[in-house]
Protein backbone atom coordinates (compact mmCIF):
# COMPACT_ATOMS: atom_id res chain seq x y z
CA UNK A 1 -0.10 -3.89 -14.04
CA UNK A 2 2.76 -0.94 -14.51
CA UNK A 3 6.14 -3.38 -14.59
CA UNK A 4 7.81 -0.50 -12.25
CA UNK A 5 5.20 -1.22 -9.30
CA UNK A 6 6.92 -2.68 -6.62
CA UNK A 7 6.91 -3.67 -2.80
CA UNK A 8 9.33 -4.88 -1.21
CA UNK A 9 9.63 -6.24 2.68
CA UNK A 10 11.69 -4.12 5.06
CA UNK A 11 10.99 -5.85 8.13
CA UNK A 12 8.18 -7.73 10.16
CA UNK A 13 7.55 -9.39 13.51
CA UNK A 14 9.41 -12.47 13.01
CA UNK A 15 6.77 -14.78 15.27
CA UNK A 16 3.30 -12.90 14.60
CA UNK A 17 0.89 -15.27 15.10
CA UNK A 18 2.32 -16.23 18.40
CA UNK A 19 2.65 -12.64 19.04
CA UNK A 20 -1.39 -12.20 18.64
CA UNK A 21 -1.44 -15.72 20.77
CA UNK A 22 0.55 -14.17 23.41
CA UNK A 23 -1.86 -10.73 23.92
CA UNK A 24 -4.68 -13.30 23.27
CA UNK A 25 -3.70 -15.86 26.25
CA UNK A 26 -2.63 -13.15 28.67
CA UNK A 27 -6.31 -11.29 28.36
CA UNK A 28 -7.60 -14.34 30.14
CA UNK A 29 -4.59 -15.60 32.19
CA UNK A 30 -4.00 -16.00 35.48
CA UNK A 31 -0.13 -15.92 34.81
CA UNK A 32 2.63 -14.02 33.44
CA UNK A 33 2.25 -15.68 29.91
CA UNK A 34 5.96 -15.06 29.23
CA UNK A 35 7.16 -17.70 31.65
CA UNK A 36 4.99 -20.39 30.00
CA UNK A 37 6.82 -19.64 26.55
CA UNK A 38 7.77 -23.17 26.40
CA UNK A 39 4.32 -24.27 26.29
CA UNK A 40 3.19 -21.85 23.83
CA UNK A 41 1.87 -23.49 20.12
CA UNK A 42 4.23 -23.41 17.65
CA UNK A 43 3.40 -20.06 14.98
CA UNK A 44 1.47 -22.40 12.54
CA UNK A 45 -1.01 -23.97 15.60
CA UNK A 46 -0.91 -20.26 17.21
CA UNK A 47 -2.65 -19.04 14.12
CA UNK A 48 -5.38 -21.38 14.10
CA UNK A 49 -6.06 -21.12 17.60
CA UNK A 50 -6.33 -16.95 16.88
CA UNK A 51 -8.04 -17.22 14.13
CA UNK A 52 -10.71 -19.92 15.49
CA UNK A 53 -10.84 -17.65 19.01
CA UNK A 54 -10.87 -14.20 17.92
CA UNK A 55 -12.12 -14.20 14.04
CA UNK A 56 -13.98 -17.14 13.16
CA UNK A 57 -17.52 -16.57 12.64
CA UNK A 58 -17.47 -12.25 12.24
CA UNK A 59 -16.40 -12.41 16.33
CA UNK A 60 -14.55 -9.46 15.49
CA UNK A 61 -12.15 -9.62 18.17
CA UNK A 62 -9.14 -7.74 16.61
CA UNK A 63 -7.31 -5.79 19.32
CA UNK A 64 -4.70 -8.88 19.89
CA UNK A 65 -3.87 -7.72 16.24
CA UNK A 66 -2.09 -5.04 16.80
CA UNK A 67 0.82 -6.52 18.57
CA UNK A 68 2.41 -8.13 14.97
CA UNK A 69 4.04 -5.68 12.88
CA UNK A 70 5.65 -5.29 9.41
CA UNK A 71 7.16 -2.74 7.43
CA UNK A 72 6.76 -2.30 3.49
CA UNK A 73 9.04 -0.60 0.78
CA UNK A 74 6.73 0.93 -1.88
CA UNK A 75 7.77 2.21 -5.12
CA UNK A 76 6.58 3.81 -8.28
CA UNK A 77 3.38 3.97 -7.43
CA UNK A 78 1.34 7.23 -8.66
CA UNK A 79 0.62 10.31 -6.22
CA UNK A 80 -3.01 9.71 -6.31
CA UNK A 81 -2.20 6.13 -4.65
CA UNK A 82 -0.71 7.83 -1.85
CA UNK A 83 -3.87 10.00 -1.55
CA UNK A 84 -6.03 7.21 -1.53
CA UNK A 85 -3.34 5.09 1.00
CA UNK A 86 -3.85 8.28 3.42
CA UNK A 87 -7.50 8.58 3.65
CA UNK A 88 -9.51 6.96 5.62
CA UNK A 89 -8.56 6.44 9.06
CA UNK A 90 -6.02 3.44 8.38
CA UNK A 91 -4.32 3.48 11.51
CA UNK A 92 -0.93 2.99 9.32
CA UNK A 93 2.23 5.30 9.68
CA UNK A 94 3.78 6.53 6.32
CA UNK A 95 7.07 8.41 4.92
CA UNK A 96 7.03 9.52 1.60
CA UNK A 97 9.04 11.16 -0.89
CA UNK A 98 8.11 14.91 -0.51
CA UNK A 99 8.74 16.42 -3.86
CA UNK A 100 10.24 19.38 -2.14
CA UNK A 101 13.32 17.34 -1.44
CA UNK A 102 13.34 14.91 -3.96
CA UNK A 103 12.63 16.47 -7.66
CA UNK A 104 16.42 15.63 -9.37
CA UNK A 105 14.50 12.90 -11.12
CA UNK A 106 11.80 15.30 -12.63
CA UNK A 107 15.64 17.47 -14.39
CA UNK A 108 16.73 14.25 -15.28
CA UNK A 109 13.64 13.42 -17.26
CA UNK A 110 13.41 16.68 -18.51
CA UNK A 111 17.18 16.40 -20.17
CA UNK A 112 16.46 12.70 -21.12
CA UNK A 113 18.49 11.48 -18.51
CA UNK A 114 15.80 9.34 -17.54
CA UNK A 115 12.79 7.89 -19.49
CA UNK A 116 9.82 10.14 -18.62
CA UNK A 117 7.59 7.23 -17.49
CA UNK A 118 10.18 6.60 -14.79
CA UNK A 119 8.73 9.86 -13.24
CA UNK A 120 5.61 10.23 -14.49
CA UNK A 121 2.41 7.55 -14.41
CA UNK A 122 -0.17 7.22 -16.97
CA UNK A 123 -2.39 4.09 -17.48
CA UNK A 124 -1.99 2.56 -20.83
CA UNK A 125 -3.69 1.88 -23.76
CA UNK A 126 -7.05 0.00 -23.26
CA UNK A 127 -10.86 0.41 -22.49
CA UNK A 128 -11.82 1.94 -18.67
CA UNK A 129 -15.20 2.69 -17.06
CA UNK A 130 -15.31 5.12 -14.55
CA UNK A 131 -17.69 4.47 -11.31
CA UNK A 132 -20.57 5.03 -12.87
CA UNK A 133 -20.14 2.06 -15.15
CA UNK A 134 -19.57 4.86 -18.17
CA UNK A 135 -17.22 3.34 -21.10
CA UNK A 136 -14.41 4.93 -22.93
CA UNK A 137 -11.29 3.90 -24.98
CA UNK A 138 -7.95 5.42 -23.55
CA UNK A 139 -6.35 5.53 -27.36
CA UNK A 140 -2.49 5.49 -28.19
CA UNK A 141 -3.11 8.93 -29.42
CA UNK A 142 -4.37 10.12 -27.02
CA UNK A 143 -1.83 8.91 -24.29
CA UNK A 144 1.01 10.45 -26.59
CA UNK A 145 -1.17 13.71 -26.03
CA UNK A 146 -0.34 13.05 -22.30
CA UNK A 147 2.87 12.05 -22.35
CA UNK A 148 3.75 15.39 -24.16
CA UNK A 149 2.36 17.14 -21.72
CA UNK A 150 4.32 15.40 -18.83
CA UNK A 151 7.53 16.21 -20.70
CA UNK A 152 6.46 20.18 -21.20
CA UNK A 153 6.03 19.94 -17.40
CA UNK A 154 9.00 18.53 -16.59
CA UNK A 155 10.86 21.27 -18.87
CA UNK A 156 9.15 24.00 -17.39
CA UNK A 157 10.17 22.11 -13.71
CA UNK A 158 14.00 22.24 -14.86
CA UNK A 159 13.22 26.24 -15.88
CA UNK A 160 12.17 27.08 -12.40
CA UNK A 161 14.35 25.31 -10.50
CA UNK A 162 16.91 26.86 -13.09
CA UNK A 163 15.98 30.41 -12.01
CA UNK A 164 16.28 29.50 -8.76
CA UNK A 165 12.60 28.90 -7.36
CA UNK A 166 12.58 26.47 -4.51
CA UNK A 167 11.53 23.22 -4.94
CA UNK A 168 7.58 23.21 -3.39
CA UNK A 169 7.15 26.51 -5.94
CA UNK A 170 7.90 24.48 -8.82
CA UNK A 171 6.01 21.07 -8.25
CA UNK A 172 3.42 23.36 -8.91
CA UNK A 173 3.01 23.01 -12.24
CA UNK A 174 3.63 18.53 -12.32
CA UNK A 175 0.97 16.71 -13.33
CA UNK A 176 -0.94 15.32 -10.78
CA UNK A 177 0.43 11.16 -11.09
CA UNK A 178 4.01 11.36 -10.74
CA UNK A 179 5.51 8.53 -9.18
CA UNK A 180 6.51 8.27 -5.32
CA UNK A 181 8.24 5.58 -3.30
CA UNK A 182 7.19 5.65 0.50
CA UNK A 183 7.61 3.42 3.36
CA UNK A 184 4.35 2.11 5.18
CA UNK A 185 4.22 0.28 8.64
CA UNK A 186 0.81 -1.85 9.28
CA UNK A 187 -0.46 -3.56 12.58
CA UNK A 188 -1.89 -6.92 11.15
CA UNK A 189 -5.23 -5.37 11.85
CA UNK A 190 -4.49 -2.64 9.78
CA UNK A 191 -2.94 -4.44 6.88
CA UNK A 192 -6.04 -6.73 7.09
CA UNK A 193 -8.34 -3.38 7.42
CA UNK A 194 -6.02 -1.73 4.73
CA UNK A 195 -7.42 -4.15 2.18
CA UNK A 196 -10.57 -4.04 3.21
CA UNK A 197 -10.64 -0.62 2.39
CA UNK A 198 -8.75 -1.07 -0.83
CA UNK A 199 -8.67 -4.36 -2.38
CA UNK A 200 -12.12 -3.90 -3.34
CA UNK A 201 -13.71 -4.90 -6.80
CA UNK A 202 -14.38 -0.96 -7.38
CA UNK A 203 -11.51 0.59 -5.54
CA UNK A 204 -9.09 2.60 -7.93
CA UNK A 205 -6.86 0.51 -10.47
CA UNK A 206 -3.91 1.39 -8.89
CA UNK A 207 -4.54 0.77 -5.56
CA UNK A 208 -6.10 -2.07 -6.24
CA UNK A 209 -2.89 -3.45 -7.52
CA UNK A 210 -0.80 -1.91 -4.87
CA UNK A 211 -3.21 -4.51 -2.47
CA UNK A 212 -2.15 -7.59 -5.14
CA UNK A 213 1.40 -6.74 -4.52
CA UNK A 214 1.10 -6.35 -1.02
CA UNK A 215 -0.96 -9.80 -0.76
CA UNK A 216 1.99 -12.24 -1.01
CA UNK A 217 4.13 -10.72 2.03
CA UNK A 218 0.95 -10.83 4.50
CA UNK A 219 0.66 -14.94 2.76
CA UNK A 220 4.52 -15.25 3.67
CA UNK A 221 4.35 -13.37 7.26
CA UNK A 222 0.64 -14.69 8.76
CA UNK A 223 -0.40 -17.31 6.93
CA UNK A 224 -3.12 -18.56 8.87
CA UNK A 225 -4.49 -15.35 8.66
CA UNK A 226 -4.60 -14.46 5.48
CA UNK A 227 -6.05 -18.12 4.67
CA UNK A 228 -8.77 -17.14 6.38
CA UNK A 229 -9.08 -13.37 5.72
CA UNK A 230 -9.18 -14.97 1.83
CA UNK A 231 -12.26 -17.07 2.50
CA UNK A 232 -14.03 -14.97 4.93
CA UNK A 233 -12.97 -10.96 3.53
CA UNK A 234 -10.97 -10.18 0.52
CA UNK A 235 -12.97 -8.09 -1.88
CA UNK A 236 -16.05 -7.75 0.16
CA UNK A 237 -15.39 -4.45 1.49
CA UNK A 238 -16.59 -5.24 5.42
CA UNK A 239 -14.89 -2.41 6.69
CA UNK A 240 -13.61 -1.07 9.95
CA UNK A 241 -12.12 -4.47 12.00
């Protein structure tokens, strides 16, 4: 994995699995389930009880949900992440780094102010297969081949902003991967759909690993849940929750 790929928490729901309790118990409650806080199970029991009540068994019951949230810091990830991130309909709100307000870091690399893999994302040296189960050898040479090229993009980047062209004229010309932070908000059905879609054995590298760094903050924040999304989900690509 890239040692600049990174996610970091921003915030979360603090009680989630009581939170999914809570729209759980009111659907078939008599009461205002607020007032019987007291009696509520404590986040570890209110996780098994969800996940026994609404998941267990493919029962597919995932509307409850959508009433935990948490909020992710993502960084140095390629562009063709964020592609991938955006398709599909995720049910996830993003904000990323535009590239018509945020190119400084393409001058600096450009000047050597900053190393050009800071900016720019290329997989290293090693054997692939694309979909198709087709081999190939990504060579050192051949990855210094790229690398020149990023920096000859970068230059001409620093020309035309230079001259004056705005910003969206000259990303232009950027190789397709260069890197973008963004901030991502997930439901915990989306998260859990998010990886569904994602963490699969023949998703795209990257993303892939994006899911492996996301994977210990939905461990920290729902643990019951992703104990049983593990056993039940992860890597099996059963879409759409």
């Amino acid at each position: 994995m890239d040692p600049r790929f990174r996610v970091d928490l921003i915030a979360a729901t603090p009680n989630p699995q009581q939170c999914v309790y809570a729209g759980m118990h009111q659907d078939y409650s008599e009461g205002f389930v607020a007032d019987d806080r007291k009696n509520w199970p404590d986040e570890q029991r209110a996780g098994e009880i969800c996940v026994k009540r609404l998941l267990a068994g493919e029962r597919g019951h995932y509307g409850p949900l959508e009433h935990a949230q948490i909020v992710l810091n993502v960084g140095w990830f390629p562009h063709s992440v964020m592609q991938q991130a955006r398709t599909h309909r995720v049910g996830v709100s993003f904000d990323v780094q535009s590239m018509r307000y945020t190119g400084d870091r393409i001058g600096k690399a450009a000047k050597g102010e900053l190393e050009l893999e800071e900016v720019f994302y290329l997989r290293p040296v090693g054997d692939y297969s694309d979909r198709q189960g087709k081999k190939y050898a990504y060579s050192a040479d051949e990855r210094a081949k790229d690398l020149a090229l990023c920096r000859a993009a970068a230059e001409r980047y620093a020309e035309h902003l230079d001259a004056g062209f705005a910003e969206e004229h000259a990303r232009g010309i950027l190789p397709f991967d260069y890197r973008q932070h963004f901030v991502v908000s997930f439901s915990l059905r989306a998260f859990l759909h998010f990886l569904d879609l994602r963490a699969k054995l023949d998703a795209q590298q990257e993303i892939r690993e994006l899911c492996e760094l996301m994977w210990p903050h939905l461990v920290a924040w729902a643990p019951q849940f992703a104990t049983w999304y593990e056993k039940s989900r992860l890597h099996k690509a059963r879409l759409a929750p």
